[in-house]
PDB file of N, CA and C in Angstrom:
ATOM      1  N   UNK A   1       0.833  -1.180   0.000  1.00  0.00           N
ATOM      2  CA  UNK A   1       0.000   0.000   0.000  1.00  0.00           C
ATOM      3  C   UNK A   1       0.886   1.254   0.000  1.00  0.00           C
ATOM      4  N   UNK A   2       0.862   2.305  -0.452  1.00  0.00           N
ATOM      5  CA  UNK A   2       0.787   3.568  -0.425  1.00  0.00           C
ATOM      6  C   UNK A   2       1.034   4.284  -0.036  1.00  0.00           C
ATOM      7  N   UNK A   3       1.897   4.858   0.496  1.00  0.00           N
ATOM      8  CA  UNK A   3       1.406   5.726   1.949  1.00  0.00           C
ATOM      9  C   UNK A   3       2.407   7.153   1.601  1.00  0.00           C
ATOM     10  N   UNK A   4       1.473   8.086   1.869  1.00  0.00           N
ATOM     11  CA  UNK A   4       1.981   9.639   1.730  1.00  0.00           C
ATOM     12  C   UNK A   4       2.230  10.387   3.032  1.00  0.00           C
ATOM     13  N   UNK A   5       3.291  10.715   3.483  1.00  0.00           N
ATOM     14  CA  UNK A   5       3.789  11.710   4.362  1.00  0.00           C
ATOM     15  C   UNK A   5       3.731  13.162   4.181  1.00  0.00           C
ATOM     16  N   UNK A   6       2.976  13.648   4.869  1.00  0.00           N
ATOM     17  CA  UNK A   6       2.642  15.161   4.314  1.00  0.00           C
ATOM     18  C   UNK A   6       3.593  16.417   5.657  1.00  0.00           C
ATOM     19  N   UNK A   7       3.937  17.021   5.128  1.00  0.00           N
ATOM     20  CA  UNK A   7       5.450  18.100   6.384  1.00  0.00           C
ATOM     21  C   UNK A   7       4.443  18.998   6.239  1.00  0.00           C
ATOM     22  N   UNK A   8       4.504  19.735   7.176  1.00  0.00           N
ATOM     23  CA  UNK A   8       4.289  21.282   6.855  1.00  0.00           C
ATOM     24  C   UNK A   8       5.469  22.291   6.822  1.00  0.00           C
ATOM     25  N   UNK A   9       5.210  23.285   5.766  1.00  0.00           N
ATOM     26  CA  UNK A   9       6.900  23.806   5.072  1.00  0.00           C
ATOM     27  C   UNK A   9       6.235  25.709   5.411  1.00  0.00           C
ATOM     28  N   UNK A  10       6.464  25.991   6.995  1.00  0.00           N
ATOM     29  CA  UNK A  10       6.240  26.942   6.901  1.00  0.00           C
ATOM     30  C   UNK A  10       6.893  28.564   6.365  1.00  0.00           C
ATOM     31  N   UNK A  11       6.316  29.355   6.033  1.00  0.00           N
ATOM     32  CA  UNK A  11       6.281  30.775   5.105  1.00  0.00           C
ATOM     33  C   UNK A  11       7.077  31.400   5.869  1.00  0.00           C
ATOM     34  N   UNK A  12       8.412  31.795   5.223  1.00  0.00           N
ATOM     35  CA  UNK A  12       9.382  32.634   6.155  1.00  0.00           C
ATOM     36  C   UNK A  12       9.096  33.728   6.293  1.00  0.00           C
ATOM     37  N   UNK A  13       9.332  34.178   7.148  1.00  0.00           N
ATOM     38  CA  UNK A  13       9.032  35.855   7.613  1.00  0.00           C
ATOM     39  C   UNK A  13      10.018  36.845   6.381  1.00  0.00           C
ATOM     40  N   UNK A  14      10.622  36.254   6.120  1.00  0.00           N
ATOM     41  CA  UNK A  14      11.184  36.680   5.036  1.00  0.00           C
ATOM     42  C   UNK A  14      10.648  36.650   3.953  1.00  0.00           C
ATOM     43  N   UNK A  15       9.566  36.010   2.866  1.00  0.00           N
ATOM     44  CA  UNK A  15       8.934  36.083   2.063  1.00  0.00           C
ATOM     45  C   UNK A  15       7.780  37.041   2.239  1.00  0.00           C
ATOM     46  N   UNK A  16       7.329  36.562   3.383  1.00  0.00           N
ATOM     47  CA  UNK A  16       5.600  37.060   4.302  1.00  0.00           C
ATOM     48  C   UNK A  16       6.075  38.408   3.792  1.00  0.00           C
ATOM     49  N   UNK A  17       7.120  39.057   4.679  1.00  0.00           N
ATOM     50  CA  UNK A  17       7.477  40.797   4.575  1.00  0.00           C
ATOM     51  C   UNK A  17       7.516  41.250   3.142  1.00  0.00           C
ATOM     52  N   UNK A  18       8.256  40.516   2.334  1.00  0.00           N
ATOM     53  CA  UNK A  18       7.969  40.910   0.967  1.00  0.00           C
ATOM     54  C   UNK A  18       6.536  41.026   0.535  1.00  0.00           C
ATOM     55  N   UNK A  19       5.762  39.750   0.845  1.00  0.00           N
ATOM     56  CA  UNK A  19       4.588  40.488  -0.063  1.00  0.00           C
ATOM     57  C   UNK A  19       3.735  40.989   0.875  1.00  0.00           C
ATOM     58  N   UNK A  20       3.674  41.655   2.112  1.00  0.00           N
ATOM     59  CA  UNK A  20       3.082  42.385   2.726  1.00  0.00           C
ATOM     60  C   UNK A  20       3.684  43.688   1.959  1.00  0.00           C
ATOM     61  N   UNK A  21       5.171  43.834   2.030  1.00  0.00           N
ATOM     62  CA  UNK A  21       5.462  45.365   1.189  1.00  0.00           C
ATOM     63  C   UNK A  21       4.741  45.417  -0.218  1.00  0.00           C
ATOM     64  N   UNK A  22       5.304  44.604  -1.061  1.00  0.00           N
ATOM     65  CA  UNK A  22       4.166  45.038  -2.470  1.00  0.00           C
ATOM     66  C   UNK A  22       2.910  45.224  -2.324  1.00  0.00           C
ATOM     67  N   UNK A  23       2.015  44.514  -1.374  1.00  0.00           N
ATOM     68  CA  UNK A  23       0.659  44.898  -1.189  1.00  0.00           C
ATOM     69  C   UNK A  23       0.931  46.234  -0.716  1.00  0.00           C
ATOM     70  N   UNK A  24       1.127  46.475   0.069  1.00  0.00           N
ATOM     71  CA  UNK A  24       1.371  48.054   0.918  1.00  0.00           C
ATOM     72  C   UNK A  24       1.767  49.616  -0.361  1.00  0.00           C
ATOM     73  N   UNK A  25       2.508  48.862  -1.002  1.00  0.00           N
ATOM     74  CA  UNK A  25       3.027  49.518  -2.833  1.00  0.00           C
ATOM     75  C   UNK A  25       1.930  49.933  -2.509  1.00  0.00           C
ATOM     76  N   UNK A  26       1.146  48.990  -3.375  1.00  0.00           N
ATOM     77  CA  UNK A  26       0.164  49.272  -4.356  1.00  0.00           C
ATOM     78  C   UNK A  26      -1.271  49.262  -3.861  1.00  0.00           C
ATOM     79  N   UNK A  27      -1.015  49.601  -2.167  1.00  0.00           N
ATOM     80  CA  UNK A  27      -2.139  49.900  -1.767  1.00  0.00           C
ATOM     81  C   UNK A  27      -3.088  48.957  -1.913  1.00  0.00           C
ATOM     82  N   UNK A  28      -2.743  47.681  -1.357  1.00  0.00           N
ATOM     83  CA  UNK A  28      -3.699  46.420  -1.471  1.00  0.00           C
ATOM     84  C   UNK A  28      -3.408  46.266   0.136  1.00  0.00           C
ATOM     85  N   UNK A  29      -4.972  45.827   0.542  1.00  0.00           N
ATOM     86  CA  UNK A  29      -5.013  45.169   1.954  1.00  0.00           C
ATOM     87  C   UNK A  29      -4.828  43.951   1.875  1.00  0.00           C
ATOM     88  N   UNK A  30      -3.888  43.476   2.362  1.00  0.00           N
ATOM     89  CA  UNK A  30      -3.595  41.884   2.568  1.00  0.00           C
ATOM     90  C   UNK A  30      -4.278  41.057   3.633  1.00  0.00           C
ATOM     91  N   UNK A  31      -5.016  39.880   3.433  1.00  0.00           N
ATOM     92  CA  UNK A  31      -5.915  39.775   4.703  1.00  0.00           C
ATOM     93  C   UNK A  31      -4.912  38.310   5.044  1.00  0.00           C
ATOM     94  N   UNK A  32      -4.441  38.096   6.029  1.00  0.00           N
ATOM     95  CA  UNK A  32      -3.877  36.600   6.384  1.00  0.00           C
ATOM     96  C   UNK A  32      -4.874  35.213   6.468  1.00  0.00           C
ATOM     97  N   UNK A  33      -6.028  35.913   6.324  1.00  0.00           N
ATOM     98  CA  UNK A  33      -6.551  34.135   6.486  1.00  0.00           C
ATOM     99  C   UNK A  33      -6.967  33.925   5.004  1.00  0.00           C
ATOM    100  N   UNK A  34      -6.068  34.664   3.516  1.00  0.00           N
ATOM    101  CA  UNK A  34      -5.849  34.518   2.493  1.00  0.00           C
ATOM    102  C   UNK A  34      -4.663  34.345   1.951  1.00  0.00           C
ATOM    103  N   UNK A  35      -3.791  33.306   2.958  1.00  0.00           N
ATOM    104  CA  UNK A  35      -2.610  32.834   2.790  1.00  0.00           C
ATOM    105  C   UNK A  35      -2.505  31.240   3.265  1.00  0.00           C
ATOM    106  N   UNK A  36      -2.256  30.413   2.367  1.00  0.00           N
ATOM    107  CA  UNK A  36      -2.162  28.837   2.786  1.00  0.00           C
ATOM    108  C   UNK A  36      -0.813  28.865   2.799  1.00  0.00           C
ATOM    109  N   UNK A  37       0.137  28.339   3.523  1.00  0.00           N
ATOM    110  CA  UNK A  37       1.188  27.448   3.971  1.00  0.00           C
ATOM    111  C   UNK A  37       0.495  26.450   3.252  1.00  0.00           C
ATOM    112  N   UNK A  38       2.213  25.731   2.438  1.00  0.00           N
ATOM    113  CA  UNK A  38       2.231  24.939   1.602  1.00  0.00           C
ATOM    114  C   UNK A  38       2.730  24.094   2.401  1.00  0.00           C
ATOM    115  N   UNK A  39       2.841  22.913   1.461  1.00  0.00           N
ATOM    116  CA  UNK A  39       3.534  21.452   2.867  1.00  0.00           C
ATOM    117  C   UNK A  39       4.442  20.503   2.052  1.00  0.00           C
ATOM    118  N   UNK A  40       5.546  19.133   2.375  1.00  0.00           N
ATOM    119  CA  UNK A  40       5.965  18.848   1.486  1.00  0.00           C
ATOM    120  C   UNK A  40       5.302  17.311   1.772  1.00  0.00           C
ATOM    121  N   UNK A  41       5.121  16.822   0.161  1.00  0.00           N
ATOM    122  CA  UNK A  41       4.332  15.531   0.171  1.00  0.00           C
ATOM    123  C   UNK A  41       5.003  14.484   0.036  1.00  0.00           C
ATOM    124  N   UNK A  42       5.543  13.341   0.727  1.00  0.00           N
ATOM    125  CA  UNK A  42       7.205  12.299  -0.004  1.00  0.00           C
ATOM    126  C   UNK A  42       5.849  10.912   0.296  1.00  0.00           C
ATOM    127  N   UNK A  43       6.286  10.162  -0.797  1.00  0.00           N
ATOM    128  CA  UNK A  43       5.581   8.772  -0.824  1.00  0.00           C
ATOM    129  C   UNK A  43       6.879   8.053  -0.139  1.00  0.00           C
ATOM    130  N   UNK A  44       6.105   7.374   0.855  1.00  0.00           N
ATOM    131  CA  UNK A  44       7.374   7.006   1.595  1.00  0.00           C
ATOM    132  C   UNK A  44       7.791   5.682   0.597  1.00  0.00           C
ATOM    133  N   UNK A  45       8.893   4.784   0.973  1.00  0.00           N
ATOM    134  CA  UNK A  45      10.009   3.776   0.504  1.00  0.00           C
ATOM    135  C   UNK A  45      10.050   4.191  -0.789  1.00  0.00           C
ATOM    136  N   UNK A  46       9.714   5.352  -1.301  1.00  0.00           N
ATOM    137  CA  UNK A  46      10.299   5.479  -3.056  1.00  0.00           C
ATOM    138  C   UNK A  46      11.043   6.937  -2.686  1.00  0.00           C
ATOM    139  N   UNK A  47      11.362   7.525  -4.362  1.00  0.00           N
ATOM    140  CA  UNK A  47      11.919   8.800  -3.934  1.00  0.00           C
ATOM    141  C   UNK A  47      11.395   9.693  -4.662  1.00  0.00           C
ATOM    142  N   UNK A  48      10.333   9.964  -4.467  1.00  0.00           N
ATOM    143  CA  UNK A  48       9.226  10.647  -4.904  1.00  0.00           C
ATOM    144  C   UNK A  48       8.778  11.486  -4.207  1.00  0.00           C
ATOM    145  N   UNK A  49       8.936  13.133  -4.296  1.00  0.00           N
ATOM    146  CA  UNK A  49       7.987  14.228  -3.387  1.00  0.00           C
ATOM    147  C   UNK A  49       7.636  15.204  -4.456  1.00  0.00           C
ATOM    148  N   UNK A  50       6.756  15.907  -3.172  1.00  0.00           N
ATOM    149  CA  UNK A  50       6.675  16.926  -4.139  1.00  0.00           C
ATOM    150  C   UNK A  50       6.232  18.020  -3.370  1.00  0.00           C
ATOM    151  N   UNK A  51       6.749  19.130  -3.594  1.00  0.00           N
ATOM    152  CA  UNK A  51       6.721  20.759  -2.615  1.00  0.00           C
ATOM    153  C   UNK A  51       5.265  21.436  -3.101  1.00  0.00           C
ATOM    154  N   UNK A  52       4.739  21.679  -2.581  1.00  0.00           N
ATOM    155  CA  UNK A  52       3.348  22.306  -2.284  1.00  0.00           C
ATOM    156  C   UNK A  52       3.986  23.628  -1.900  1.00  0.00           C
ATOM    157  N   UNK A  53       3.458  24.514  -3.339  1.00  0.00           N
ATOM    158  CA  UNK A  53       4.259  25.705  -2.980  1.00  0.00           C
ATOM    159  C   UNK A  53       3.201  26.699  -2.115  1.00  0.00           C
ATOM    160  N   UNK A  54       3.132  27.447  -1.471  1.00  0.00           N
ATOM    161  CA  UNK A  54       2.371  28.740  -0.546  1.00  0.00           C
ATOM    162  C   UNK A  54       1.455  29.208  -1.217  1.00  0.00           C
ATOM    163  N   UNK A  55       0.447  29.375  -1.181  1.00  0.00           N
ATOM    164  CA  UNK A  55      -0.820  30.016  -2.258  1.00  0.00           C
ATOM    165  C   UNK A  55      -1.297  31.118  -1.319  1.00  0.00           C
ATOM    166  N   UNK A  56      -1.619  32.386  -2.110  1.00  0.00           N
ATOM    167  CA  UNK A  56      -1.860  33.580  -1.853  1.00  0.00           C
ATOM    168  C   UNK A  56      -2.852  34.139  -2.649  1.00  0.00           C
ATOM    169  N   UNK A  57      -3.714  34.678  -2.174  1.00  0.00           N
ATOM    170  CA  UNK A  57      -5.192  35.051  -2.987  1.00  0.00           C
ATOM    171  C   UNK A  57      -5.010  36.633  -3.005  1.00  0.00           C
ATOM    172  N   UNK A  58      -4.579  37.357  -3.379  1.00  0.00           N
ATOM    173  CA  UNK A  58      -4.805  38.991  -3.284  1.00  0.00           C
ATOM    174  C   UNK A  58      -5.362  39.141  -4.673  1.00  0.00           C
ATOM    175  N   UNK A  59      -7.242  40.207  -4.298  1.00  0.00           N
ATOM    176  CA  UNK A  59      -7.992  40.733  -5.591  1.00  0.00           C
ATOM    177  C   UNK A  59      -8.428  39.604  -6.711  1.00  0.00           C
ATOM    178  N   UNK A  60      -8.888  38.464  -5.375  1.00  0.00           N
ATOM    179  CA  UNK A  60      -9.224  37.062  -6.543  1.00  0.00           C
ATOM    180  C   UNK A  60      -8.303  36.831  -7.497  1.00  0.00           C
ATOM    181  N   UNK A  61      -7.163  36.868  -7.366  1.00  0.00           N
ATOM    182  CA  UNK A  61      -5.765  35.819  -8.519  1.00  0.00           C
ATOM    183  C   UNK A  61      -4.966  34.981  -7.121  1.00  0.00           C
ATOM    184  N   UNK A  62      -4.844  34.032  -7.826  1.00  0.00           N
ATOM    185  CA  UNK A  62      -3.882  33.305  -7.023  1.00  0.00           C
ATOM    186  C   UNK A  62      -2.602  33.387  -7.519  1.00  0.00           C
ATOM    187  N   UNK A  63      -1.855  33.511  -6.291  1.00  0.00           N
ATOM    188  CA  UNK A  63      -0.227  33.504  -6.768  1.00  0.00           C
ATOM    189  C   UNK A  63       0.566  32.536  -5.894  1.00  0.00           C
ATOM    190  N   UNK A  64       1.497  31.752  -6.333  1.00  0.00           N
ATOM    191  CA  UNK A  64       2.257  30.906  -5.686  1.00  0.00           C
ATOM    192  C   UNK A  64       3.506  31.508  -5.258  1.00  0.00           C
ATOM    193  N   UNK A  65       3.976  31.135  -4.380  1.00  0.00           N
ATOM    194  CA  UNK A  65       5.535  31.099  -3.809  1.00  0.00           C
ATOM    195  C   UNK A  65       6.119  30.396  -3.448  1.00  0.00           C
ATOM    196  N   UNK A  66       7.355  30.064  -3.302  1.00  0.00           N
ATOM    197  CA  UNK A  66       8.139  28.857  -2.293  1.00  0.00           C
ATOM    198  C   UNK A  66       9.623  30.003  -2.004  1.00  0.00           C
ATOM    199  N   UNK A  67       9.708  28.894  -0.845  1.00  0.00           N
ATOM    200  CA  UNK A  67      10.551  29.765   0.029  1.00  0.00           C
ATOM    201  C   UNK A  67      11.962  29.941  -0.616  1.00  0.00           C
ATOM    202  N   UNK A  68      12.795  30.832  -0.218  1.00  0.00           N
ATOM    203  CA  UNK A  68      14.380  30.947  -0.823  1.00  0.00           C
ATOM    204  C   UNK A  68      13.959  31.086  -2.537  1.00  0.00           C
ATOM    205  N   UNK A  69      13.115  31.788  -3.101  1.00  0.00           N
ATOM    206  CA  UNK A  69      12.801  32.375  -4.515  1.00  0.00           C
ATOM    207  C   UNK A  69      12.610  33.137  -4.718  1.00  0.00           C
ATOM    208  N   UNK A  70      13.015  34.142  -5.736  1.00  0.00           N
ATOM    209  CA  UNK A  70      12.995  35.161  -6.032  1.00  0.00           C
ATOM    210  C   UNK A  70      11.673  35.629  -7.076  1.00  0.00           C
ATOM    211  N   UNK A  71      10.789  34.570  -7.650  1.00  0.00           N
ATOM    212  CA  UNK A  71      10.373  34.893  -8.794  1.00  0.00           C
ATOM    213  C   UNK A  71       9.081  34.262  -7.965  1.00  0.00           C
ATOM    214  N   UNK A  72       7.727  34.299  -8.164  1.00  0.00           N
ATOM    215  CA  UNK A  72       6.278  33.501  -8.204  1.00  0.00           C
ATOM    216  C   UNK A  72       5.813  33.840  -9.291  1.00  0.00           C
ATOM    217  N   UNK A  73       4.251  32.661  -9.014  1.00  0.00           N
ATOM    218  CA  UNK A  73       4.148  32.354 -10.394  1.00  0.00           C
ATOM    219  C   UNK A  73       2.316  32.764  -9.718  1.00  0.00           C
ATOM    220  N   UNK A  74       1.799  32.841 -11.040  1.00  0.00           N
ATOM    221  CA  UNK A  74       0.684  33.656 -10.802  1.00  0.00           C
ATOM    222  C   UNK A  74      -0.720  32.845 -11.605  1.00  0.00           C
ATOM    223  N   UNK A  75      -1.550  32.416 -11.363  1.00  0.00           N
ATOM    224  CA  UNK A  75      -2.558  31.715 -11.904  1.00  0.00           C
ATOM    225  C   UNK A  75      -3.490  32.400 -11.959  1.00  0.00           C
ATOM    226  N   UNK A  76      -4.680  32.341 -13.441  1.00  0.00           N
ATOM    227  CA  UNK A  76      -5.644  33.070 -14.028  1.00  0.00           C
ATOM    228  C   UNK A  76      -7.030  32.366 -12.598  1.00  0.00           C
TER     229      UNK A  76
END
């Protein structure tokens, strides 16, 4: 059988501050209970994972992040 191990991969205060400042830019209220912490998923005895990147809802778009990156990615 199967079995998935799920981490939780919490949001560094170091990312968080970044996009609290661009919201702040551009004059967007950022609300926190419109921020998911992503988690990491490993199927255990193989070597198989996979990073569940941070999802962020600001003005109905979702945008992704993961930690130690410089770039996110932004979904319609």
């Amino acid at each position: 059988m199967i079995s998935i191990v799920k981490k939780k991969n919490k949001i560094k205060r170091e990312l968080l501050s970044k996009i609290e400042w661009a919201c702040s830019l551009n004059a967007i209220k950022l609300e926190h209970e419109m921020i998911f912490e992503g988690c990491l998923r490993i199927v255990e005895h193989t070597n198989l994972a996979y990073v569940e990147p941070h999802r962020v809802i600001i003005k109905d778009k979702l945008f992704l992040f993961f930690n130690d990156c410089d770039s996110f990615m932004w979904e319609i």
